[in-house]
Structure formats: structure tokens, C-alpha cells
Protein backbone atom coordinates (compact mmCIF):
# COMPACT_ATOMS: atom_id res chain seq x y z
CA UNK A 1 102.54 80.40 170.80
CA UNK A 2 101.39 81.97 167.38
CA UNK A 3 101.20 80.28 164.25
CA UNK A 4 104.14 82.13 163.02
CA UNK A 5 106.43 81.71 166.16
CA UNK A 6 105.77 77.82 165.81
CA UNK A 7 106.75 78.05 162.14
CA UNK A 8 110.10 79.59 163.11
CA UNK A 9 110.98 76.98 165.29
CA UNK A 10 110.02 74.51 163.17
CA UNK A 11 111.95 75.97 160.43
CA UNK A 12 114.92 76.42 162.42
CA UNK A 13 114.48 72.90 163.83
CA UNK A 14 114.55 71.79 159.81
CA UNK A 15 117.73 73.55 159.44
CA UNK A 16 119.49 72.44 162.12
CA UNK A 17 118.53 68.45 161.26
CA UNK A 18 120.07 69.28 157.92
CA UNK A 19 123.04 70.02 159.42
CA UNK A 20 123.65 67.10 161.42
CA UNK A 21 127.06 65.92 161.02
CA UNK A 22 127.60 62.52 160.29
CA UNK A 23 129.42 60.80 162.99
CA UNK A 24 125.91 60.79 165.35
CA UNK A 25 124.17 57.65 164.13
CA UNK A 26 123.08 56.73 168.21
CA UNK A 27 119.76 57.85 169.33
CA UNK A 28 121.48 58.86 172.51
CA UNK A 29 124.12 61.33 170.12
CA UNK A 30 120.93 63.05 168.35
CA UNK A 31 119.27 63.81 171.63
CA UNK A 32 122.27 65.53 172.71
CA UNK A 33 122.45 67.32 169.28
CA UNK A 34 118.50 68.42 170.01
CA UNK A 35 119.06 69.60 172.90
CA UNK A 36 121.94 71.88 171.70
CA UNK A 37 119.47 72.74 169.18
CA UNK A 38 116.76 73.92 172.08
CA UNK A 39 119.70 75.97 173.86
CA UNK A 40 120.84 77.76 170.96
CA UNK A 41 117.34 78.50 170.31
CA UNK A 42 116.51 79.59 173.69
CA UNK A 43 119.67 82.04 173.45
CA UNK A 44 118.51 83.32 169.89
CA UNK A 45 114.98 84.00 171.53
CA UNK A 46 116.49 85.61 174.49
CA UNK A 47 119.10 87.87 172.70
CA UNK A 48 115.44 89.19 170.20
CA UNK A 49 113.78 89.89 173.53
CA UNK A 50 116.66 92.33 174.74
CA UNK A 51 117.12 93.46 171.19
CA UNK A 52 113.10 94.55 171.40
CA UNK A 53 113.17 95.92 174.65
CA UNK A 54 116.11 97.96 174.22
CA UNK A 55 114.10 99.49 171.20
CA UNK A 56 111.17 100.08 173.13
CA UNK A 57 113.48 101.79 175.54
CA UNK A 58 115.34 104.26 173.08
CA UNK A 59 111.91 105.19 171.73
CA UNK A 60 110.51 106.13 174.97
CA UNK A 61 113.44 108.25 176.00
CA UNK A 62 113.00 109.81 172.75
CA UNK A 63 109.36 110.72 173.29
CA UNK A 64 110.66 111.97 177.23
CA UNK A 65 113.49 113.89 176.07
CA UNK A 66 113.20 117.62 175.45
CA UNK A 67 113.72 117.78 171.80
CA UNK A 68 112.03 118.72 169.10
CA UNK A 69 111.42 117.07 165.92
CA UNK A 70 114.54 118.31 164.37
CA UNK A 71 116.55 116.87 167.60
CA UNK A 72 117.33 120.07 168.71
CA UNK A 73 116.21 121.18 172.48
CA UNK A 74 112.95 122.07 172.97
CA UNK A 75 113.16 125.91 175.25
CA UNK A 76 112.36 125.87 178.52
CA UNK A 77 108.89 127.66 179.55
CA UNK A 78 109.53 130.62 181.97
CA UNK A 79 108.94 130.00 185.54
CA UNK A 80 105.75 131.28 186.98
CA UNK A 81 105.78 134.04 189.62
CA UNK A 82 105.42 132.03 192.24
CA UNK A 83 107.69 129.16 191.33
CA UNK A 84 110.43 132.40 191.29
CA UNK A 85 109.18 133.35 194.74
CA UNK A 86 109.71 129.80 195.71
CA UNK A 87 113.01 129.07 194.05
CA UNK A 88 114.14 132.65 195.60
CA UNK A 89 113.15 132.68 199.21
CA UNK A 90 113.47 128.68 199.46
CA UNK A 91 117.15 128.75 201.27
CA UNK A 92 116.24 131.79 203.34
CA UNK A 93 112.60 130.08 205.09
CA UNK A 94 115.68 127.10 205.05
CA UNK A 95 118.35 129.23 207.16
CA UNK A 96 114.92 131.08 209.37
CA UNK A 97 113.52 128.27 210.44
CA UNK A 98 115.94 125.07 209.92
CA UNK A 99 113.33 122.69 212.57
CA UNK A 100 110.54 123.10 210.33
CA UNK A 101 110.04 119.78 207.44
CA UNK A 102 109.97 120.18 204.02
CA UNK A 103 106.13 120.40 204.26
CA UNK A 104 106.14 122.86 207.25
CA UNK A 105 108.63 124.99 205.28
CA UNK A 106 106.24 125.45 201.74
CA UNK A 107 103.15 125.96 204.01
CA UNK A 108 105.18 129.32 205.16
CA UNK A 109 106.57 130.02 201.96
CA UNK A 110 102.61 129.71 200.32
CA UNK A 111 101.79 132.13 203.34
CA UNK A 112 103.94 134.43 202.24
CA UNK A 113 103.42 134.30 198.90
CA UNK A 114 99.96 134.67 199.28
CA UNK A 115 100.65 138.27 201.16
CA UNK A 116 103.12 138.89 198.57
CA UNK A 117 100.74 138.39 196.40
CA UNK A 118 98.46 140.48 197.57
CA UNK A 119 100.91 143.57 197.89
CA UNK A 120 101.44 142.98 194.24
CA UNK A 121 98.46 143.35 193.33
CA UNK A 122 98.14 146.65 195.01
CA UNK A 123 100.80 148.39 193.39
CA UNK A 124 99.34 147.08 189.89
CA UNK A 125 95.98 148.31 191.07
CA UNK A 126 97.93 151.94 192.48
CA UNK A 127 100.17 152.17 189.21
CA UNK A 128 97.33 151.89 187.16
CA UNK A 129 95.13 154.86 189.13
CA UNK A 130 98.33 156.78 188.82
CA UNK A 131 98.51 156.51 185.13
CA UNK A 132 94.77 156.71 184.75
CA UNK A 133 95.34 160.08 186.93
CA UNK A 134 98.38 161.34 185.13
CA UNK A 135 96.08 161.07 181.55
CA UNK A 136 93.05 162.44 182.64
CA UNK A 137 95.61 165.73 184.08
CA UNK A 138 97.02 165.81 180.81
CA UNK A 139 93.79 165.79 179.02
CA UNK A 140 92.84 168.69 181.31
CA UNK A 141 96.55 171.08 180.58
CA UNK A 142 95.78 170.55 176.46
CA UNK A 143 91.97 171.23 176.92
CA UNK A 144 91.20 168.84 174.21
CA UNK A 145 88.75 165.97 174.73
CA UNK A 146 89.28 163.11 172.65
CA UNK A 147 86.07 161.97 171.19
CA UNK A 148 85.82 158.84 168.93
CA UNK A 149 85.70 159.08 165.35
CA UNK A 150 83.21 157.71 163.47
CA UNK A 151 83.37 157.51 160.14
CA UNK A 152 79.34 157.57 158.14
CA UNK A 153 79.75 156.14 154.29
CA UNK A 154 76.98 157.66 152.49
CA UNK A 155 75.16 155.37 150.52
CA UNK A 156 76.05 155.52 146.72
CA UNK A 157 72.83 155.25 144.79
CA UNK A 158 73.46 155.69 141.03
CA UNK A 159 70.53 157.09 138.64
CA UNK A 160 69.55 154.13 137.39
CA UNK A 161 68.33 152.48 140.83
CA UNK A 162 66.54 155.52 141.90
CA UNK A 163 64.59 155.51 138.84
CA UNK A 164 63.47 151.74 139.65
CA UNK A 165 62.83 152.45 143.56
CA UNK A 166 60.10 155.08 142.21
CA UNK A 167 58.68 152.86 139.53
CA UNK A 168 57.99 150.56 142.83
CA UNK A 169 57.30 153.37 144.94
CA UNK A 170 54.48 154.54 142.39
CA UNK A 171 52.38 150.71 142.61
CA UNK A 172 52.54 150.40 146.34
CA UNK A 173 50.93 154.53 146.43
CA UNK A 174 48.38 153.34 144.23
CA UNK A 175 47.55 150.12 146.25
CA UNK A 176 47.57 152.08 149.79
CA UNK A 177 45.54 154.52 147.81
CA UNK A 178 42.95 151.78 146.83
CA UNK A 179 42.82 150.69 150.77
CA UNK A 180 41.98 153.88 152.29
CA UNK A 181 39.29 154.10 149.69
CA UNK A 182 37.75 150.90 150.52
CA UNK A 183 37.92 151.59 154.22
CA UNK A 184 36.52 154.79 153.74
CA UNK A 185 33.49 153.45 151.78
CA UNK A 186 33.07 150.61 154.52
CA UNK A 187 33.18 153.77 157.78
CA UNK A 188 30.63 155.30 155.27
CA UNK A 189 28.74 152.79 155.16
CA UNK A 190 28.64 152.05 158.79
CA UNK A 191 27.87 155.59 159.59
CA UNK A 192 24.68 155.23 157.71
């Protein structure tokens, strides 16, 4: 037990003493009053424990529930495809083949689904040729290509900035200037 649980019964137990009524002056009449004391305890401590757990449950079936923080119900997400196809063609693999099992009965109805599947995906793969095919013949009847746009922004240089790109244009001329000299002098030199 915790410090503070031992503290509440031995605050309670204080209480109780004080009310002991007068006419128990037998050892025999205060151990009956104690243990009334112990049973009404017990009760109190058993009626917190429901109390607690009955919080713990409403919180929980809070968190389960399907609403939102407002309290109002959360929307359902859409079924997938194939949870449709399932839900759809469920009662008729049912009524087809009534000796298969539960698990017998989904294997066929993934089996089909798969082919399903599969045919599905050729008419998305055959509607999309067809409108690829219907553009490209309209493209053709107007004669007019569509090429991208592209749009070039010219670079705005004002006066001022040109006038400092040739003051820095005009040292780096007169230091390549300088080099070709020098290498010139040193081929000149080799030559010799």
C-alpha cells in the first residue's frame, strides 16, 4: 500500500473512533464496532474501484467511437474497388457454390477479382489509346502543331552597370595583355 492509501485509512479509522457511541465500553463491543469499520471501508474501496473503471471504460469508448472532436461522426472512407467487388458478388459465389467454406468462397472471389482486375485495366489502358488517338486525329484535321511556349526575359541592364562592367573589362584586357607579352618574350627567348 502507498503512503497516501495508508493515510486514508488511518484517517478514516480516526474518524470513525470519534464517532463511537457511548454505550460500547466492552472490548468485545469495540471489536465489533472495528470490524464494521473494516466492512464499510472495504465497500467504500470497492464502490472507488468501479467508479475508476467505469471511467476508464467511457474514455476508451470515446477514443473507439467514430467521432470527431466536436462529437459529431467522423465520415466513413469509401470502400476500395475490391472491397465493392467483394461486398457485390459475395451472395452470388454464396448461391454458385453453397459447399464451398467461408475460406474456399474468398479464394474464388480473389480469383476473380484478380481477372477482373485485369480486364479493367485493359479498358483503362484501350480508353486511354483511344483518346490519345482521337487528339493526335484532331491535331491532324486543324493542321496546327502545338509547340510549347517559352517565354525568354531579356536581361535589363541599366547605363550605369554597363559603364562599371567596362571599367572591369578594361583591367583584366590590360592584365591578359601583360601575359601574352611575357610569354611571348619567354618563346623568344627559347627560340634563341
Amino acid at each position: 500500500m502507498s503512503a497516501a492509501a495508508v493515510q486514508t485509512i488511518g484517517m478514516a479509522f480516526k474518524e470513525y473512533m470519534k464517532n463511537i457511541p457511548d454505550e460500547i465500553n466492552t472490548s468485545k463491543g469495540l471489536d465489533e464496532h472495528f470490524a464494521q469499520f473494516k466492512k464499510d471501508f472495504k465497500e467504500k474501496k470497492k464502490n472507488n474501484k468501479i467508479e475508476i473503471a467505469e471511467k476508464k471504460k467511457d474514455t476508451k469508448k470515446k477514443k473507439r467511437s467514430n467521432l470527431d472532436e466536436d462529437g459529431n461522426e467522423k465520415p466513413k472512407k469509401p470502400l476500395t474497388k475490391y472491397q465493392q467487388y467483394i461486398r457485390d458478388n459475395q451472395q452470388r459465389i454464396r448461391e454458385e457454390f453453397p459447399e464451398l467454406s467461408n475460406t474456399e468462397r474468398f479464394s474464388k472471389l480473389a480469383e476473380e477479382w484478380k481477372a477482373y482486375k485485369a480486364t479493367l485495366a485493359d479498358a483503362v489502358d484501350a480508353a486511354d489509346e483511344e483518346e490519345e488517338t482521337v487528339e493526335a486525329q484532331e491535331a491532324e484535321e486543324t493542321d496546327e502543331v502545338e509547340e510549347p511556349v517559352v517565354e525568354v526575359e531579356e536581361p535589363v541592364v541599366e547605363e550605369a552597370e554597363e559603364a562599371v562592367v567596362e571599367e572591369d573589362e578594361k583591367p583584366k584586357k590590360a592584365k591578359k595583355a601583360k601575359k601574352e607579352a611575357k610569354t611571348d618574350k619567354k618563346k623568344d627567348k627559347d627560340s634563341e
